[in-house]
Protein backbone atom coordinates (compact mmCIF):
# COMPACT_ATOMS: atom_id res chain seq x y z
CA UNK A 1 5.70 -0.80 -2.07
CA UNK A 2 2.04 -2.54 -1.66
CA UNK A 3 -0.28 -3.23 0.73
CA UNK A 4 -1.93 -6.30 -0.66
CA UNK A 5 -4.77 -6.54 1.96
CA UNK A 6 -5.46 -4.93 5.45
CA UNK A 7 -6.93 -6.42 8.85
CA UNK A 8 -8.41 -4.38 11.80
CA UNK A 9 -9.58 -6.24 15.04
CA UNK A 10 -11.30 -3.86 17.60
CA UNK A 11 -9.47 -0.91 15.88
CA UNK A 12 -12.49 2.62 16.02
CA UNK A 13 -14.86 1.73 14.74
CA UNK A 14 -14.46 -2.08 13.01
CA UNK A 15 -14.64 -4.80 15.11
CA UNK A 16 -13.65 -6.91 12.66
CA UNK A 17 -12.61 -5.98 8.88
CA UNK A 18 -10.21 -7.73 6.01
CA UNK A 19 -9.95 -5.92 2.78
CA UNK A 20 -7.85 -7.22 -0.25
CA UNK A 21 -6.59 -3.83 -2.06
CA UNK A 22 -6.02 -2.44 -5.25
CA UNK A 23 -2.28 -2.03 -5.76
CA UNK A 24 -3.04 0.97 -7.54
CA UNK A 25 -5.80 3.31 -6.52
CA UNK A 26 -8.40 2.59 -3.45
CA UNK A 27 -11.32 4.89 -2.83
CA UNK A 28 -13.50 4.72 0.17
CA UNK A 29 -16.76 7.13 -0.01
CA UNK A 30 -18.43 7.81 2.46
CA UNK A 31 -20.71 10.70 4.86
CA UNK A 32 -18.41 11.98 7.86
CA UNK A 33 -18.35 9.93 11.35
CA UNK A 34 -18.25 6.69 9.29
CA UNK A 35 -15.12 5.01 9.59
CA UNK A 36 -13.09 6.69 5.87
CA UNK A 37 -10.58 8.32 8.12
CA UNK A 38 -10.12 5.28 10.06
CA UNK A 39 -9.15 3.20 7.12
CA UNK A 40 -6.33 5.53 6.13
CA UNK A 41 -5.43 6.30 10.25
CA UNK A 42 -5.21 2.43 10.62
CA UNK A 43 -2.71 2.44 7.82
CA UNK A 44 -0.50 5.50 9.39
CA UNK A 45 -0.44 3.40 12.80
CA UNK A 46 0.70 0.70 11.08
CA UNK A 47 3.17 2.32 9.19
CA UNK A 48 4.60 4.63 12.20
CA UNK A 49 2.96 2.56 15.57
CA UNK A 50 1.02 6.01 16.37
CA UNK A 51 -2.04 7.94 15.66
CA UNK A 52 -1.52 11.26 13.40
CA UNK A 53 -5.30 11.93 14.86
CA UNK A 54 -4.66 11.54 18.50
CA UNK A 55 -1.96 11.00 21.54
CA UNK A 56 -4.15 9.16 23.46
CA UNK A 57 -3.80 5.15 22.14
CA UNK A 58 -7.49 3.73 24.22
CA UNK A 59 -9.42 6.56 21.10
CA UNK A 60 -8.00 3.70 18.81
CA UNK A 61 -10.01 0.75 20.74
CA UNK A 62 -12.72 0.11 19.78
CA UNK A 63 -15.35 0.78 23.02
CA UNK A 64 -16.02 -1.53 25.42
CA UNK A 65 -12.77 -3.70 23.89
CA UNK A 66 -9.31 -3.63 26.04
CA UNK A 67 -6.61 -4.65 22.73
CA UNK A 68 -6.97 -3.60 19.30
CA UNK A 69 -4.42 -4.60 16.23
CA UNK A 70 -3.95 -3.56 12.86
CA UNK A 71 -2.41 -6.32 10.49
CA UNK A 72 -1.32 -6.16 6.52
CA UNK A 73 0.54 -7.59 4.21
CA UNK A 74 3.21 -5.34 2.04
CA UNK A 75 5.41 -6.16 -0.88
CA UNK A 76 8.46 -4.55 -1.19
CA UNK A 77 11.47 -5.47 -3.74
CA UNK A 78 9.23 -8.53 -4.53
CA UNK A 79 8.90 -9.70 -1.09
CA UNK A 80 5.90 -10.19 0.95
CA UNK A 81 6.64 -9.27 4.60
CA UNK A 82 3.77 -9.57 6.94
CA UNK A 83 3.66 -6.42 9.26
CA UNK A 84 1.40 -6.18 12.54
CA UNK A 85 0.98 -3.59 15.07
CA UNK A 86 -0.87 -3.84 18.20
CA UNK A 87 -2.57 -2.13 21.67
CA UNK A 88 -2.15 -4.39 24.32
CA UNK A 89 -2.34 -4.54 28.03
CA UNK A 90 1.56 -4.92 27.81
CA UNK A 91 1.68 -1.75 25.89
CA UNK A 92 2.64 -1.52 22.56
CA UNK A 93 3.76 -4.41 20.18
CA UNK A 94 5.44 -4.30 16.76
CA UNK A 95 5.62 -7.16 14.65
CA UNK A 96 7.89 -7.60 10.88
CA UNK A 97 7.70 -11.35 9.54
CA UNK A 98 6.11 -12.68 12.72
CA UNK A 99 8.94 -11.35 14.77
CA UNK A 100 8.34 -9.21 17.62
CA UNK A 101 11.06 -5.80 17.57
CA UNK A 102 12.06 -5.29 20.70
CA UNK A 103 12.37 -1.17 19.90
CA UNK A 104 9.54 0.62 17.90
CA UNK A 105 12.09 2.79 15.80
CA UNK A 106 14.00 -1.01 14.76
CA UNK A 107 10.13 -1.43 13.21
CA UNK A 108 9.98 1.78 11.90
CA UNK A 109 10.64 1.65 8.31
CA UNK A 110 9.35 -1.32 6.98
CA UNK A 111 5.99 0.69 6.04
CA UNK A 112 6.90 4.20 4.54
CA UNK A 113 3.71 6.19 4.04
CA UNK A 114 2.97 9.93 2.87
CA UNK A 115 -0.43 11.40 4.72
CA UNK A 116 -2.14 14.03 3.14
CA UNK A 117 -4.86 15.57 4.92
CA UNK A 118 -6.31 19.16 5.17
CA UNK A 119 -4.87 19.86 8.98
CA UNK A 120 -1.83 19.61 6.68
CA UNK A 121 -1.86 23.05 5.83
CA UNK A 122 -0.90 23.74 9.28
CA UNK A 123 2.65 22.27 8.52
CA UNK A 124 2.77 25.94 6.18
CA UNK A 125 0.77 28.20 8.49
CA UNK A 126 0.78 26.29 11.69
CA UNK A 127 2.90 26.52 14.96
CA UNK A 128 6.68 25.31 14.86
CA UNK A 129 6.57 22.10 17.02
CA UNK A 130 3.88 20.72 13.89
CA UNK A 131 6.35 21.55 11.66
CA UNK A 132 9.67 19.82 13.69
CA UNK A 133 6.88 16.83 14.22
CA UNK A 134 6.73 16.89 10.03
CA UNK A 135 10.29 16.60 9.94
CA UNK A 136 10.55 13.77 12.33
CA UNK A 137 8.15 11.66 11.23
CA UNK A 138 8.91 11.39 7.25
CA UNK A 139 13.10 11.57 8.64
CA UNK A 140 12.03 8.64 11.10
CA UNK A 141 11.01 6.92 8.00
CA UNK A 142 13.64 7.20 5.68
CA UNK A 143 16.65 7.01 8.91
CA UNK A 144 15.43 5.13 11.54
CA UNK A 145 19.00 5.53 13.52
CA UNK A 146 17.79 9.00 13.40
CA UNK A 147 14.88 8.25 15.87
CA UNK A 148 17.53 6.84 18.32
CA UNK A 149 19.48 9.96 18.25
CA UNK A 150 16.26 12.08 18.47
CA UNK A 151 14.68 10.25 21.21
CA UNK A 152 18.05 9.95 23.22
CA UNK A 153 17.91 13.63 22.88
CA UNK A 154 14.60 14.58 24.20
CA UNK A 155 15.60 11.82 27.08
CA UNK A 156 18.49 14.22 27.77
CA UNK A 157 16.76 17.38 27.38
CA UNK A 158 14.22 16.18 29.89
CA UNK A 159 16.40 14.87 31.99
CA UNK A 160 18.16 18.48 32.24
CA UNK A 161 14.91 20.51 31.74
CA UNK A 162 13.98 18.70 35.45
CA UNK A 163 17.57 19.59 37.03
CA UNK A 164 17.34 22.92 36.04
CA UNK A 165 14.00 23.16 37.98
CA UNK A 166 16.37 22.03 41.50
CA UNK A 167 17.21 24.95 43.86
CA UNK A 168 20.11 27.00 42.62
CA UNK A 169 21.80 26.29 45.63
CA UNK A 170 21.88 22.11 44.84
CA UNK A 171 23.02 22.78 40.89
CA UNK A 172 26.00 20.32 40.52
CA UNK A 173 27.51 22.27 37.08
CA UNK A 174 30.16 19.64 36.84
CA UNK A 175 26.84 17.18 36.28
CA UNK A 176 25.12 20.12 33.98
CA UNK A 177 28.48 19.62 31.88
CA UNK A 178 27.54 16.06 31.13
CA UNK A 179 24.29 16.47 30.73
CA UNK A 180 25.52 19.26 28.16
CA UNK A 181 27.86 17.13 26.55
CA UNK A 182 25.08 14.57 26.06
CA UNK A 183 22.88 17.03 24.98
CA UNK A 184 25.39 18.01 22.01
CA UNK A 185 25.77 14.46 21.07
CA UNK A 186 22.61 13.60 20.26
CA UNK A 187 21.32 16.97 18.80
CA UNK A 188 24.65 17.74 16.63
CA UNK A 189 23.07 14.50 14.77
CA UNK A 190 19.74 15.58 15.09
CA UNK A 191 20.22 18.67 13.35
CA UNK A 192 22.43 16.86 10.88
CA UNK A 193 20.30 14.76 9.65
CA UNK A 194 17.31 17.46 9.45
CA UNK A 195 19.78 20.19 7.49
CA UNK A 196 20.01 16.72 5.28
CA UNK A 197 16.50 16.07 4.53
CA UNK A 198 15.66 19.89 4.05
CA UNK A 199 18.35 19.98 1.58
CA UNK A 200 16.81 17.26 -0.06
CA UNK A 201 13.30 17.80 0.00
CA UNK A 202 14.59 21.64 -1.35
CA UNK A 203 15.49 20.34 -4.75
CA UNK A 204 12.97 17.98 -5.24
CA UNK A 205 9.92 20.54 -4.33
CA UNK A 206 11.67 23.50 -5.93
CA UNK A 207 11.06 21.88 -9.74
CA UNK A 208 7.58 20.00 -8.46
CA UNK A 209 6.39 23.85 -7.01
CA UNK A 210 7.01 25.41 -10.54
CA UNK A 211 5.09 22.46 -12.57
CA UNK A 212 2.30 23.13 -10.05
CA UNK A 213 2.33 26.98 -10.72
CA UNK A 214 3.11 26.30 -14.34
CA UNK A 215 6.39 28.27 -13.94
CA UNK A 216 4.64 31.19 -12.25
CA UNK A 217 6.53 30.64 -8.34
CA UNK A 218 9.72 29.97 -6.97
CA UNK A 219 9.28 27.95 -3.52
CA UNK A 220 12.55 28.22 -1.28
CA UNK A 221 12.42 26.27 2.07
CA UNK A 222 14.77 27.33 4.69
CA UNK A 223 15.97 25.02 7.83
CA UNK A 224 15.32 27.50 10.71
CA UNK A 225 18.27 26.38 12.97
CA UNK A 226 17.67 27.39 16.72
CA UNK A 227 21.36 26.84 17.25
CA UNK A 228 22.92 29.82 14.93
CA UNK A 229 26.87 29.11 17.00
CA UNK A 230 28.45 25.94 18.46
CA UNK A 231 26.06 23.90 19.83
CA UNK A 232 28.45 23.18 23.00
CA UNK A 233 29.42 27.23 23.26
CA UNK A 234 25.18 28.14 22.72
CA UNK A 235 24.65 26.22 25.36
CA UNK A 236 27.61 27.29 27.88
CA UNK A 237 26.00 31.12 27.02
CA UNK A 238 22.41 30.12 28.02
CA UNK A 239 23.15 28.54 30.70
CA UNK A 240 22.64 31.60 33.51
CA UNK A 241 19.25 32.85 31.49
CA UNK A 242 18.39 28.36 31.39
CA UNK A 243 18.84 28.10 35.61
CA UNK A 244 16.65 31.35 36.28
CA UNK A 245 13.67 30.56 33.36
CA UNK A 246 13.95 26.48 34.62
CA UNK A 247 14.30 25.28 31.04
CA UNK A 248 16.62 24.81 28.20
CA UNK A 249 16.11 27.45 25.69
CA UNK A 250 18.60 26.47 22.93
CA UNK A 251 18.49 23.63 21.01
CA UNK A 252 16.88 21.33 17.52
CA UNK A 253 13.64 20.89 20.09
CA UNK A 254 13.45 24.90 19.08
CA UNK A 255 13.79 24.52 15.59
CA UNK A 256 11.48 25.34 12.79
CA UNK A 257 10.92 25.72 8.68
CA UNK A 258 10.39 28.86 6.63
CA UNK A 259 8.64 28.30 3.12
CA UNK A 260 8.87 31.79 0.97
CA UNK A 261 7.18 31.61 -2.47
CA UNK A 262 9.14 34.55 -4.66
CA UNK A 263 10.54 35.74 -1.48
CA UNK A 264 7.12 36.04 0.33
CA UNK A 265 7.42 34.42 3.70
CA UNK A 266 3.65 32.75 3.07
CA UNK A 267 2.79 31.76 6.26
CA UNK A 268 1.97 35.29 7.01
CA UNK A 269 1.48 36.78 3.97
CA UNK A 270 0.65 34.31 1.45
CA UNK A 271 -2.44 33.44 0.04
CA UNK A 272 -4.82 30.00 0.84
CA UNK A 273 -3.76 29.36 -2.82
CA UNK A 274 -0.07 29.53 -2.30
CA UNK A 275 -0.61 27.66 0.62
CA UNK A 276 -1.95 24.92 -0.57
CA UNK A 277 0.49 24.38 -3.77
CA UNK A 278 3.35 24.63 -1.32
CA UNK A 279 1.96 21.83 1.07
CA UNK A 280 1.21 20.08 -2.23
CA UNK A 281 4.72 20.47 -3.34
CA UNK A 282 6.37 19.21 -0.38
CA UNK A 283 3.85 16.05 -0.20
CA UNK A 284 4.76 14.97 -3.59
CA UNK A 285 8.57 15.66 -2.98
CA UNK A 286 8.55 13.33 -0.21
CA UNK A 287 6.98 10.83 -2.38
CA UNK A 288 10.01 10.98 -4.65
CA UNK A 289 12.53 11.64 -1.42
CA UNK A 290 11.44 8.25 -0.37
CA UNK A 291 11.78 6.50 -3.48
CA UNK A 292 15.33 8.41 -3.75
CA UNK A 293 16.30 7.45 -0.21
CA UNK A 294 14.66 3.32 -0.39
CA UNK A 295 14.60 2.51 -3.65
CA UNK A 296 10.60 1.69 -3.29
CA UNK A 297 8.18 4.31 -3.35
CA UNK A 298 5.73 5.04 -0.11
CA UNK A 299 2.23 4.71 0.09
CA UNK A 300 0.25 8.03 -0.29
CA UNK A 301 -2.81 8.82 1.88
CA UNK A 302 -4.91 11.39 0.39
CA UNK A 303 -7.90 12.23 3.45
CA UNK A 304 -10.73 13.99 2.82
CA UNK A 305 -8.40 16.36 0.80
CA UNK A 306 -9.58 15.91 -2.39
CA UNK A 307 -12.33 18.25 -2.44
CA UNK A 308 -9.67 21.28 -1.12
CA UNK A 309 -8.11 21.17 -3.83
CA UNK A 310 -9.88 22.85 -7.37
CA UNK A 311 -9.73 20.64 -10.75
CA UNK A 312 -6.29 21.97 -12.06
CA UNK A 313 -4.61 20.93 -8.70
CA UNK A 314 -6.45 17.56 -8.52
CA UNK A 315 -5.54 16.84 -12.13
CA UNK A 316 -1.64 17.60 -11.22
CA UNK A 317 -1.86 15.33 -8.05
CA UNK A 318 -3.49 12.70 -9.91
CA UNK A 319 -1.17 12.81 -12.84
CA UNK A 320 1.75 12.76 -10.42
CA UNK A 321 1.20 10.10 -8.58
CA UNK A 322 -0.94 7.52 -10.21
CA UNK A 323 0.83 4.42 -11.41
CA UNK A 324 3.88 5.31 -9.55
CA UNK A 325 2.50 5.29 -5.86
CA UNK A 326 -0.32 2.60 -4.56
CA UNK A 327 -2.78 5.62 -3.44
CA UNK A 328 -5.92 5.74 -0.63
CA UNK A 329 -8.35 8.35 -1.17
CA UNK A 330 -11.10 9.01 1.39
CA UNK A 331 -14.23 11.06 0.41
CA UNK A 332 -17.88 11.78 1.11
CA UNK A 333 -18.34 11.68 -2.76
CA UNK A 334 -17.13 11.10 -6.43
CA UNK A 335 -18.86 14.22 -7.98
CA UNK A 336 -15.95 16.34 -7.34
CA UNK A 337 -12.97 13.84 -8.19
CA UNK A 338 -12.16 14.35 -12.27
CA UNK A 339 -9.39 12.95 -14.16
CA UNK A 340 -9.34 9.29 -12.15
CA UNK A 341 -7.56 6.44 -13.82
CA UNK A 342 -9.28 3.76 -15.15
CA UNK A 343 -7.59 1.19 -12.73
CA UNK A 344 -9.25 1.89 -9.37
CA UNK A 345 -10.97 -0.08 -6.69
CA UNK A 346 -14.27 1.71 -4.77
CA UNK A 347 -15.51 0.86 -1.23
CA UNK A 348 -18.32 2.06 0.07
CA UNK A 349 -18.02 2.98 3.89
CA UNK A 350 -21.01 2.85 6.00
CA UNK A 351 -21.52 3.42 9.92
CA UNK A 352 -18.01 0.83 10.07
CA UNK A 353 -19.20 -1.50 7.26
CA UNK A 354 -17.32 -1.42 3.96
CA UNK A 355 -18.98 -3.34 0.35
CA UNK A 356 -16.43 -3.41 -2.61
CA UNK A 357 -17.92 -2.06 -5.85
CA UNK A 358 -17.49 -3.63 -8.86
């Protein structure tokens, strides 16, 4: 999977900006507050119609502007499909081969990308909803019916979470039963289809974690089920302790991930070290996940994360993904990047204005 060459109209910081792009390795150097981020953000939207930066979609307009789109062109299985994503007054519009999708999660898909950025760490160390949010965003990808059953669940659970906040006295329980029943439905799948993916992502990451630590760690990562019984009989238990708190406490929107590196849970206890190589671990197994999953291999984001990482690690990214994944790297310099193929393109990002080195 390429992206042959990216548009932005009134997206941040560009009014205006085409790039043709190297199908292998893209660089864009540049100081902070610049517009690097935004390349690689522009790309994410693209890929997944949202921000990973922000919730709120008028940051991504450019000021004084009212619409913004991000267009590109991506070859896939020797196809070029033209993809197009855009902020309008009407909302939020998806386009694949010129044709509007009348559901985002139908677009969903056609653009698989892996993000790598230093808030990334937080997916180890960080609080559980960033780590369910990992899970359905690179799941989204690879399953889009999965987004239908996850968004028909939080539909459900909200729907309940506001008839639980009714006066005891006006419960309906017959109604609660459906609403249960629904809520079953759709998370029995959702949980499905994450115990899936962890499985997955578990034996790819498991032999990637011991090249990174040259044989020194074992990484183990462990789906955290909320629901430990029945779905239908957890919920039928909680449902006294639900109508007195006001809220459904059981349930995948409660889920979460352990990692343990030689039985060391390391979001606690580990080291920054450890903590790094494990995000690093899971980042390249989803590279490979993908590829497993598709048959085409995503497009890997690398922002501003370059200089976290010391030489070793950088040379094992590098030599991991280069000439097997089209790659962006964002930086504020080259000093500290070592070991970069020969085949590379270099743009120089200034105050929203990008020149192509040669």
């Amino acid at each position: 999977m390429i992206i042959s060459d990216l548009s932005l109209h009134h997206f941040r910081n560009y009014q205006e900006l085409h790039l043709d792009l190297d199908p292998n390795l893209n660089i864009f150097v540049g100081q902070n507050a610049q517009g690097k981020t935004n390349i690689a953000e522009s790309i994410f939207f693209l890929a997944l119609t949202r921000s990973h930066r922000t919730h709120t979609d008028k940051d991504l307009i450019t000021w004084g502007e009212k619409e913004m789109r991000v267009s590109a062109h991506v070859l896939k299985k020797n196809m070029t499909i033209p993809l197009e994503v855009s902020l309008t007054n009407k909302g939020r519009i998806a386009k694949a081969n010129h044709l509007k999708e009348n559901r985002l999660a139908d677009y969903i898909g056609n653009l698989n990308v892996i993000m790598f950025a230093p808030e990334d760490l937080a997916i180890i160390k960080g609080a559980p909803s960033i780590r369910r949010r990992f899970m359905d965003i690179e799941i989204g990808q690879i399953y889009p019916v999965y987004l239908h059953d996850l968004m028909s669940y939080n539909k459900t659970l909200k729907e309940r979470n506001s008839y639980l906040k009714f006066d005891y006295n006006k419960i309906d329980h017959h109604f609660l039963d459906v609403l249960d029943d629904q809520l079953v439905s759709y998370g029995t799948k959702v949980m499905a289809h994450r115990q899936k993916f962890v499985d997955n992502l578990l034996t790819i990451s498991t032999k990637l974690h011991d090249k990174l630590s040259h044989g020194k760690e074992k990484l183990v990562i462990t789906y955290a089920q909320n629901v430990k019984q029945d779905f239908a009989e957890a919920l039928r238990n909680a449902r006294q302790n639900d109508l007195f708190r006001k809220q459904t406490s059981v349930g995948p929107h409660r889920d979460d991930l352990q990692f343990l590196v030689n039985d060391i849970d390391i979001a606690n206890f580990g080291s920054q070290g450890q903590q790094r190589t494990t995000a690093l671990s899971i980042k390249l197994a989803e590279i490979d996940l993908v590829f497993q999953e598709t048959g085409e291999y995503p497009i890997l984001l690398l922002d501003d994360v370059m200089s976290e990482l010391d030489n070793q690690r950088q040379l094992d990214l590098l030599s991991l993904v280069i000439g097997k994944t089209q790659t962006f790297i964002t930086t504020t310099t080259l000093d500290h990047l070592k070991h970069l193929p020969e085949s590379l393109t270099v743009f120089q990002v200034s105050d929203g204005e990008i020149l192509r080195q040669d």
